[in-house]
N, C-alpha and C. Protein backbone atom coordinates (compact mmCIF):
# COMPACT_ATOMS: atom_id res chain seq x y z
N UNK A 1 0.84 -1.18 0.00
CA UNK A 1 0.00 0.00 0.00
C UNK A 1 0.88 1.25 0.00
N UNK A 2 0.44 2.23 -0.68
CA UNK A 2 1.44 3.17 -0.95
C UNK A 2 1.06 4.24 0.29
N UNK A 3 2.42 5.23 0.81
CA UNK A 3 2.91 5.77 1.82
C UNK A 3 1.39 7.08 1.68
N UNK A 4 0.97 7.47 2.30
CA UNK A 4 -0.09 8.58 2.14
C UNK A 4 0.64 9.74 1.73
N UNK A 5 0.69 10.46 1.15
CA UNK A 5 1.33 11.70 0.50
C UNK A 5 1.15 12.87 1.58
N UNK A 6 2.64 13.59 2.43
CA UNK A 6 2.74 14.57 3.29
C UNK A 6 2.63 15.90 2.21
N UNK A 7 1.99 16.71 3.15
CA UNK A 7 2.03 18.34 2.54
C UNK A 7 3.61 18.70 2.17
N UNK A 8 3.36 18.99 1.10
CA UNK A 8 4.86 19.68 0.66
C UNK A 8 5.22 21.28 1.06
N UNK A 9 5.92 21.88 1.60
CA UNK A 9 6.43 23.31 1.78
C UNK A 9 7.22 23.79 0.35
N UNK A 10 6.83 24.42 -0.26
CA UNK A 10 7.73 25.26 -1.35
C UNK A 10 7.72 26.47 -1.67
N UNK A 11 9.63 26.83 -1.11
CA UNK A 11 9.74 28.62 -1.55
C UNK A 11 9.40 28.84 -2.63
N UNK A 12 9.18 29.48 -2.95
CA UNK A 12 8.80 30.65 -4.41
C UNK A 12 9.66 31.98 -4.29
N UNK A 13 10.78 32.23 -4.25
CA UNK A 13 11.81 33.13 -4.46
C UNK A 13 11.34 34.14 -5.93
N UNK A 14 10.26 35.26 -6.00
CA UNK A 14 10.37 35.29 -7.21
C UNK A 14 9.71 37.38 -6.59
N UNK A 15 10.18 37.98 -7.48
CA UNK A 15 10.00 39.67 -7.29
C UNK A 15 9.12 40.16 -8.14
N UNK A 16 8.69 39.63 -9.54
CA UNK A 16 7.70 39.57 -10.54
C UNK A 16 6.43 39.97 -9.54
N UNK A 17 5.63 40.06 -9.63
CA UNK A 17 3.89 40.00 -8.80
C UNK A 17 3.31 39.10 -10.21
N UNK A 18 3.21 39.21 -11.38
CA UNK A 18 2.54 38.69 -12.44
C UNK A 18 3.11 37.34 -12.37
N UNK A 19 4.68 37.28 -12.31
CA UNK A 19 5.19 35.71 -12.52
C UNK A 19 4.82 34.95 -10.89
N UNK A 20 4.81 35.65 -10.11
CA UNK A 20 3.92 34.99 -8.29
C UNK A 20 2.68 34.78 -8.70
N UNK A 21 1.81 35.37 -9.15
CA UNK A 21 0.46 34.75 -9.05
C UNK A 21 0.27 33.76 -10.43
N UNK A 22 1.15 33.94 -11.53
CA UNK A 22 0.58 32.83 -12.46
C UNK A 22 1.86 31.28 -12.14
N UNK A 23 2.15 31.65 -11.26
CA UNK A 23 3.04 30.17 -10.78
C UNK A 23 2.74 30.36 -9.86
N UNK A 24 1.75 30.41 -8.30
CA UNK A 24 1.02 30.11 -7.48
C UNK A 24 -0.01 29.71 -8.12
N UNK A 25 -0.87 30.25 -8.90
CA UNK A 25 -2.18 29.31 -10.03
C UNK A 25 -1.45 27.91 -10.39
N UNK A 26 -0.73 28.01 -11.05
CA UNK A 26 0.35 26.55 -11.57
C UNK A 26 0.33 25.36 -10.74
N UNK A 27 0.54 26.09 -9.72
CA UNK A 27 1.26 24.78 -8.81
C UNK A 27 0.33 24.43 -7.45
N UNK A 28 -1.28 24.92 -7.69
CA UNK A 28 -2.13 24.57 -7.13
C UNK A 28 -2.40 23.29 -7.68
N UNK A 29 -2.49 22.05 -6.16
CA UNK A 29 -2.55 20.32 -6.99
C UNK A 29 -4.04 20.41 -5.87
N UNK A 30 -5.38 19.64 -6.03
CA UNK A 30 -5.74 18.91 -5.37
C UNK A 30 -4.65 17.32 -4.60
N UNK A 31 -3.78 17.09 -5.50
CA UNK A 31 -3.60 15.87 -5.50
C UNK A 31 -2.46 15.67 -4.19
N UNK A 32 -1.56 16.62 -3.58
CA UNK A 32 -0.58 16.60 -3.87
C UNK A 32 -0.49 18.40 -2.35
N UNK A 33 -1.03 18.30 -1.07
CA UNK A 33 -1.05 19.45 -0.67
C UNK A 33 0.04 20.15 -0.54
N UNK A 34 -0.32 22.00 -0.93
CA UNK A 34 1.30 22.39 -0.63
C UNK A 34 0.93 23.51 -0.27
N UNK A 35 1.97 23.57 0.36
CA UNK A 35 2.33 25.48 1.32
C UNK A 35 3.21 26.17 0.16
N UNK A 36 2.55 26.59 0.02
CA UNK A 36 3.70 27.63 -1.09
C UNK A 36 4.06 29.49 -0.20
N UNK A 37 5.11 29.24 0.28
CA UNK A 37 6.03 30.48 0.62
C UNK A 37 6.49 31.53 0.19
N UNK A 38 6.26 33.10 0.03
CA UNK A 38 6.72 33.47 -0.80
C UNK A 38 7.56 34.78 -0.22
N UNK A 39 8.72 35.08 -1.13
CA UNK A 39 9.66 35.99 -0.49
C UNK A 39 9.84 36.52 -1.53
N UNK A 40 10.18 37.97 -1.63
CA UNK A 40 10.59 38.72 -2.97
C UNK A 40 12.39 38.75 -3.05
N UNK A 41 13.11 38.74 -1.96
CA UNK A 41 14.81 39.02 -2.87
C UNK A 41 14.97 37.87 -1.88
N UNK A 42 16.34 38.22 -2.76
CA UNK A 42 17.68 36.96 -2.12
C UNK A 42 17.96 37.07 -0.61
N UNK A 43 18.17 38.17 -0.03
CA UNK A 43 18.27 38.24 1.52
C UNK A 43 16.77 37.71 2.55
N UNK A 44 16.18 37.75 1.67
CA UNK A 44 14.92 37.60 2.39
C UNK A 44 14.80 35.93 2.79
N UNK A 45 14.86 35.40 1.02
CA UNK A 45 15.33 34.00 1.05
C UNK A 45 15.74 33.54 1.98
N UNK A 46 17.02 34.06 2.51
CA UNK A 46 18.34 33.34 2.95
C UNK A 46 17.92 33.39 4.81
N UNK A 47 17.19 34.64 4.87
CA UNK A 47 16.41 34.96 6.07
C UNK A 47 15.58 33.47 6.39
N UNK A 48 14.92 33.53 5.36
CA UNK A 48 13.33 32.38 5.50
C UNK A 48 14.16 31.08 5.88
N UNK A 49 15.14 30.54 4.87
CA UNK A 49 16.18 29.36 4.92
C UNK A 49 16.70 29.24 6.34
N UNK A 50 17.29 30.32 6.47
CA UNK A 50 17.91 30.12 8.34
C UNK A 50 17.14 30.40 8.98
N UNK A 51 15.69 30.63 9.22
CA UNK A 51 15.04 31.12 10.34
C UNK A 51 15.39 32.28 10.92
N UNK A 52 15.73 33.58 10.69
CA UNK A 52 15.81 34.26 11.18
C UNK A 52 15.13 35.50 10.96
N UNK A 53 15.18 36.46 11.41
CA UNK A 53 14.25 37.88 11.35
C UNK A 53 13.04 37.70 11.42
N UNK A 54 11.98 38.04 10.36
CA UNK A 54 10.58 37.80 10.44
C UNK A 54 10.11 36.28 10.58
N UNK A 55 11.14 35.26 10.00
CA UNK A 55 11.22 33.93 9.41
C UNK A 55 11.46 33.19 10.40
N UNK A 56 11.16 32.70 11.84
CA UNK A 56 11.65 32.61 12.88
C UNK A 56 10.80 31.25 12.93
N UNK A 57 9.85 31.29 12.25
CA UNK A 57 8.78 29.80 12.49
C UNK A 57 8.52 29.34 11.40
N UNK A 58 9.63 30.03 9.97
CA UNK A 58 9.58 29.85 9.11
C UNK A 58 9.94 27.78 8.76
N UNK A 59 9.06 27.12 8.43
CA UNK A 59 9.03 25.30 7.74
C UNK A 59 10.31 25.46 7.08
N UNK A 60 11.53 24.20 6.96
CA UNK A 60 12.13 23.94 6.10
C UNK A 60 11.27 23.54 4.59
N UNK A 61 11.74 24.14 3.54
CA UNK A 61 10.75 24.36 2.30
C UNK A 61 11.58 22.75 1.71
N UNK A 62 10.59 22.27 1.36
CA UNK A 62 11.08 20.58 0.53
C UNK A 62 11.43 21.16 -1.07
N UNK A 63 10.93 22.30 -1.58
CA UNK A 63 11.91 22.70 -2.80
C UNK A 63 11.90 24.53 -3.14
N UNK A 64 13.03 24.65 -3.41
CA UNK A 64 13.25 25.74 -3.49
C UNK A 64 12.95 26.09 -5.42
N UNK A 65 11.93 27.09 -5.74
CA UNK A 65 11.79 27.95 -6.39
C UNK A 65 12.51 29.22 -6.19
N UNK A 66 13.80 29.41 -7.52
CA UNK A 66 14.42 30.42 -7.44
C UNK A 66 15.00 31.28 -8.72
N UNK A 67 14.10 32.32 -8.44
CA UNK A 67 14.46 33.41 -9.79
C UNK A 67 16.01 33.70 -9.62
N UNK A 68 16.51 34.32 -10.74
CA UNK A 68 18.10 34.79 -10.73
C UNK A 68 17.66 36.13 -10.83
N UNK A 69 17.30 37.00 -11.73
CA UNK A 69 17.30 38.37 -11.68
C UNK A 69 16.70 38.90 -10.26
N UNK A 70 17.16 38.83 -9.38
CA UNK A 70 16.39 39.52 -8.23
C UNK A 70 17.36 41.09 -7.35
N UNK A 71 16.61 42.13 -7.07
CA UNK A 71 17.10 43.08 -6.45
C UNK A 71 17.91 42.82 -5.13
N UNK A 72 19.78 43.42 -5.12
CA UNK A 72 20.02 42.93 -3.71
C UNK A 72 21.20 41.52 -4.33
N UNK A 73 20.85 40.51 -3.53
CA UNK A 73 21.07 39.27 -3.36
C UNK A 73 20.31 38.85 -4.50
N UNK A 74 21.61 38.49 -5.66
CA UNK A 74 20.46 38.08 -6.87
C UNK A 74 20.68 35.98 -6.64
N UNK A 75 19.69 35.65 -7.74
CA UNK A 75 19.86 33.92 -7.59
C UNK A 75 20.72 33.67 -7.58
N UNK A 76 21.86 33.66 -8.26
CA UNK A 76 23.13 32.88 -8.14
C UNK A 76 23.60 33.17 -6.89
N UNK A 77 23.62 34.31 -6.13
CA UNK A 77 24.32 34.35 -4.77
C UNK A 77 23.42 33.14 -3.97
N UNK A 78 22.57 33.18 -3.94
CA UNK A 78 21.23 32.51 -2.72
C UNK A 78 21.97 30.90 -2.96
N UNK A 79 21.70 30.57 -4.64
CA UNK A 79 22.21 29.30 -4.61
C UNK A 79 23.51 28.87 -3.99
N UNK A 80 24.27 30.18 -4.34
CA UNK A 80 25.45 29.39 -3.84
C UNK A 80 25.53 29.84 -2.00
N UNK A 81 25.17 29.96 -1.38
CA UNK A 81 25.52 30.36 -0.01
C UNK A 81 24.37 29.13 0.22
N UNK A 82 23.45 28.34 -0.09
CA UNK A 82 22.27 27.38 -0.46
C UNK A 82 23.20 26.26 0.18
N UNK A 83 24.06 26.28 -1.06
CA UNK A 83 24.92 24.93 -1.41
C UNK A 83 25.83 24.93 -0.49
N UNK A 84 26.59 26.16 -0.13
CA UNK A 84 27.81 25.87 1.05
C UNK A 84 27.56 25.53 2.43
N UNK A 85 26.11 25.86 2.64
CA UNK A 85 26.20 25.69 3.89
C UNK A 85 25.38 23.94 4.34
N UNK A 86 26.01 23.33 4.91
CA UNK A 86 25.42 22.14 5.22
C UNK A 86 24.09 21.50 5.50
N UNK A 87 23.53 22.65 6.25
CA UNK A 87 22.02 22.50 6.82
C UNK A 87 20.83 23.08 5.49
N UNK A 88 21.15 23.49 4.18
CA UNK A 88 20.69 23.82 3.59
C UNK A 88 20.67 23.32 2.09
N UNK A 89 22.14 22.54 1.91
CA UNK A 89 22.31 22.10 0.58
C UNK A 89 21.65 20.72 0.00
N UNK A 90 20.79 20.31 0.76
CA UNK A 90 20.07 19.16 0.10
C UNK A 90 18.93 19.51 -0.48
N UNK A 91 18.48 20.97 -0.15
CA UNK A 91 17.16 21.34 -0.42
C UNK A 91 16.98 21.55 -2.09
N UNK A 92 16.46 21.15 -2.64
CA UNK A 92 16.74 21.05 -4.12
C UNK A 92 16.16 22.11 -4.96
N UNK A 93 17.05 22.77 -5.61
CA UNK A 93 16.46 24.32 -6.09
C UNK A 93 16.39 24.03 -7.29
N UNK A 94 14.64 24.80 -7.93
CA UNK A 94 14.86 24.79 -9.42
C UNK A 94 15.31 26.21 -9.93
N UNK A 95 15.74 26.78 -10.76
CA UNK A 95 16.15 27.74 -11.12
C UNK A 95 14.90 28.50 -12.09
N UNK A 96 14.25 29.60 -12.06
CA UNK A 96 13.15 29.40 -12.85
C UNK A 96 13.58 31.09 -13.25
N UNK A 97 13.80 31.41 -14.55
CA UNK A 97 14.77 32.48 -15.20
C UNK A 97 14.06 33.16 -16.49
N UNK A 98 13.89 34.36 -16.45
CA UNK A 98 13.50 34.91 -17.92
C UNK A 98 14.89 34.93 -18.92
N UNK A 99 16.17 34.26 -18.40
CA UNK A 99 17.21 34.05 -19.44
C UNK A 99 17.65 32.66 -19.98
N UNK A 100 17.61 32.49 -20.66
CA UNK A 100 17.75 31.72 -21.69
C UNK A 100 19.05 31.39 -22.03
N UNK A 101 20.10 32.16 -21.76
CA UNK A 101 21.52 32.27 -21.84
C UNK A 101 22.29 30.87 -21.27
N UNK A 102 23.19 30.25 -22.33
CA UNK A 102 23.93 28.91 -22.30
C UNK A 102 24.64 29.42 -20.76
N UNK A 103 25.45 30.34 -20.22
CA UNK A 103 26.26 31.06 -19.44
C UNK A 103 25.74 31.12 -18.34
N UNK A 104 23.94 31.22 -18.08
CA UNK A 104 23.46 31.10 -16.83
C UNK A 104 23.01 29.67 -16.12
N UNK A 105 22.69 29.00 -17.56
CA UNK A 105 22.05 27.59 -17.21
C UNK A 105 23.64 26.89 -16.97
N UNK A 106 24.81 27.70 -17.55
CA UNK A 106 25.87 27.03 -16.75
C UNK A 106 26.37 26.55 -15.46
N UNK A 107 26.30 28.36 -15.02
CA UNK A 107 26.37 28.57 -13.78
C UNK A 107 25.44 28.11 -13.08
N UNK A 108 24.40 27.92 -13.48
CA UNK A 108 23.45 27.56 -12.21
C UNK A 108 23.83 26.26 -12.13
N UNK A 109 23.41 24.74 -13.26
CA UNK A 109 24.30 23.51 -12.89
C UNK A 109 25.58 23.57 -12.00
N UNK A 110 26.19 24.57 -12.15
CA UNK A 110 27.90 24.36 -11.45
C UNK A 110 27.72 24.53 -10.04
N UNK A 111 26.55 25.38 -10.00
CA UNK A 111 26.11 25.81 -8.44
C UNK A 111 25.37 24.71 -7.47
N UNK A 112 25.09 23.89 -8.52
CA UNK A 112 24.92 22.41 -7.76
C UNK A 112 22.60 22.94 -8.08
N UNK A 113 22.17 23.55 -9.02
CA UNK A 113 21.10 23.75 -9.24
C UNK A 113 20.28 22.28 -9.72
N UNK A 114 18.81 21.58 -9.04
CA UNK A 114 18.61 20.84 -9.39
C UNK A 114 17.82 20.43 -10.69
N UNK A 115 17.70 21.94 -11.35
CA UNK A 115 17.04 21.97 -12.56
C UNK A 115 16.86 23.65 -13.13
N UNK A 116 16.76 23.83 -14.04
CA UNK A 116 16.46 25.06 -14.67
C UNK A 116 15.56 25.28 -15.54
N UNK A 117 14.57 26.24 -15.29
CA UNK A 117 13.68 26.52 -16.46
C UNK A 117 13.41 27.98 -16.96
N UNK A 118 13.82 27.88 -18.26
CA UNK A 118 13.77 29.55 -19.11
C UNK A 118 12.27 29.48 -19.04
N UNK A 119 11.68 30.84 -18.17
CA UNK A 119 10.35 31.56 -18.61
C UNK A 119 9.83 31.59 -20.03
N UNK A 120 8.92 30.90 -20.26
CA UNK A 120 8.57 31.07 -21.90
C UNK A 120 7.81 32.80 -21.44
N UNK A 121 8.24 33.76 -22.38
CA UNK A 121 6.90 34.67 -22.72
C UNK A 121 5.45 34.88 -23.11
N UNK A 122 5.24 33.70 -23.42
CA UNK A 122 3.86 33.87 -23.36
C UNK A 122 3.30 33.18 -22.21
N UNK A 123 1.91 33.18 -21.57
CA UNK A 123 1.23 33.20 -20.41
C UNK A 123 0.88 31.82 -20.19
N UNK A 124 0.46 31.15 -21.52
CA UNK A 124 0.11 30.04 -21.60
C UNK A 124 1.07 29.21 -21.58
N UNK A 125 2.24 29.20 -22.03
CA UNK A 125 3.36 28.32 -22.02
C UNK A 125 4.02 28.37 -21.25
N UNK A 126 3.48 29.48 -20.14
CA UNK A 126 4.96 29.64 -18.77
C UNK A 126 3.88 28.99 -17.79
N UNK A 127 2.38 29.17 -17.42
CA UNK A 127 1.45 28.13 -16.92
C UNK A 127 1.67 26.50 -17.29
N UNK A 128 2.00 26.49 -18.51
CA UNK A 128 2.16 25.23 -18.85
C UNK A 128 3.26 24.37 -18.47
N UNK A 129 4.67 24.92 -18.69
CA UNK A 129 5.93 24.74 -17.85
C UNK A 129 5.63 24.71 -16.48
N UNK A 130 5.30 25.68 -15.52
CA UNK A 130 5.13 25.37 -14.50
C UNK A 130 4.62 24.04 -14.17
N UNK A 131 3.36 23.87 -14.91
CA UNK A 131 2.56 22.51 -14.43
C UNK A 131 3.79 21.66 -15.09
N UNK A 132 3.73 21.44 -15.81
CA UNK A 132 5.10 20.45 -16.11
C UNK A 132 6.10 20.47 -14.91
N UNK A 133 6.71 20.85 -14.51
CA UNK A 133 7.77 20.92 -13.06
C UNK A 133 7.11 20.74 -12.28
N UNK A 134 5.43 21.32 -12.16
CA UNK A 134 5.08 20.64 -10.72
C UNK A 134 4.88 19.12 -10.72
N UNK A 135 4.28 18.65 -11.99
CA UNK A 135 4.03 17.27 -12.16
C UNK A 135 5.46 16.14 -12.25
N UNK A 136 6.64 17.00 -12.89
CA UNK A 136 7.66 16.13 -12.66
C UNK A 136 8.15 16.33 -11.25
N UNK A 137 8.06 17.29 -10.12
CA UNK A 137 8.98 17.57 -8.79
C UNK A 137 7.38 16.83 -7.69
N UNK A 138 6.56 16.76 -7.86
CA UNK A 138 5.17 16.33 -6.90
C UNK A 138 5.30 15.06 -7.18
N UNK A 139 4.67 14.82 -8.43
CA UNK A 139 4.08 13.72 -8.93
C UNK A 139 5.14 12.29 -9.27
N UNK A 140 6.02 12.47 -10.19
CA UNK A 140 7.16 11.11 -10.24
C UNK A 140 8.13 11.17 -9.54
N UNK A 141 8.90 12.30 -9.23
CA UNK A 141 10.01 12.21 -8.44
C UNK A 141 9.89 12.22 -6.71
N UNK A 142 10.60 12.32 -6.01
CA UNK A 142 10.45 12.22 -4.04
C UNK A 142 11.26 12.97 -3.84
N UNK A 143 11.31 14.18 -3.14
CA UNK A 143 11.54 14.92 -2.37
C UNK A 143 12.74 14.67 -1.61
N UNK A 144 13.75 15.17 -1.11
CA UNK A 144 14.11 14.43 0.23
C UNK A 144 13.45 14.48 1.25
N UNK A 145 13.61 13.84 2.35
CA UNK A 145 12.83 13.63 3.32
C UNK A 145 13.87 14.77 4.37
N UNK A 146 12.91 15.70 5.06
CA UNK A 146 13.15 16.50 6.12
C UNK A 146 14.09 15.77 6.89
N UNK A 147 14.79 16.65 7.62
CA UNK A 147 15.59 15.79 9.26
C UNK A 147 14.56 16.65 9.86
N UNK A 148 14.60 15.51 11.07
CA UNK A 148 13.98 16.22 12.11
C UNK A 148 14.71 16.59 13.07
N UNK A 149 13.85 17.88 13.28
CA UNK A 149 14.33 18.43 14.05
C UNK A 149 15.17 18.80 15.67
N UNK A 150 14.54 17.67 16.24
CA UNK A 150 14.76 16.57 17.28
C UNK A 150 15.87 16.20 17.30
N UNK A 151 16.58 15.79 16.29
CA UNK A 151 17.37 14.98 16.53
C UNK A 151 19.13 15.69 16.34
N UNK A 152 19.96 15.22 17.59
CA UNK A 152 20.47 15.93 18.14
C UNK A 152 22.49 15.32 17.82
């Protein structure tokens, strides 16, 4: 008998308001419950990630949604301070980018990124991508499993 499916937590790292609400629409599942988190820059992120400042009761997020163009602390910094630090680098970040550029989808793989997706421009095809990533990161693939917290 298969395991009952736990609520998923997922950041949404994104400064857009148009690209937040049509990838919060996206990644609404009956199937599949989720907390979707949302923070506008990279410091804020990194806030929510360590628990600190406003973020103090802030859930470890089971996947990280993360724009690169962001004000401040842009994506590539978040990922990589993500990846160095121990208590944070399993959390599996997709990279979700209005660039298209061979040079970013570089860097982000090198940064240890668990996937990347160029923003299509039109409305319908960036809804559609989304559901695509939610159905491949929900639906076939597993998550890692949280540590708990407890344990010492």
């Amino acid at each position: 008998m298969p395991e009952p499916r736990r609520s998923l937590d997922l950041l949404l790292v994104e400064d857009n308001d148009a690209d937040t609400h049509l990838t919060v629409a996206a990644l609404r599942d009956a199937l599949v419950p989720t907390r979707i988190h949302l923070v506008k820059d990279g410091e804020d992120a990194m806030a929510f990630l360590r628990h600190t400042g406003a973020h103090t009761e802030a859930p470890a997020p089971d996947l990280v949604l993360l724009d690169l163009n962001l004000c401040g602390m842009d994506g590539f910094q978040v990922l990589a301070e993500m990846k160095s630090d121990p208590s944070l680098r399993k959390i599996p970040v997709i990279v979700i980018s209005g660039s298209d550029r061979t040079e970013d989808r570089a860097r982000a793989y090198e940064l240890q990124a668990a996937g990347y997706l160029a923003k299509p421009a039109e409305l319908d095809q960036y809804f559609a991508a989304i559901r695509s990533l939610k159905d491949h990161w929900f639906h076939t693939l597993s998550v890692p499993l949280k540590q708990s917290s407890s344990s010492a």
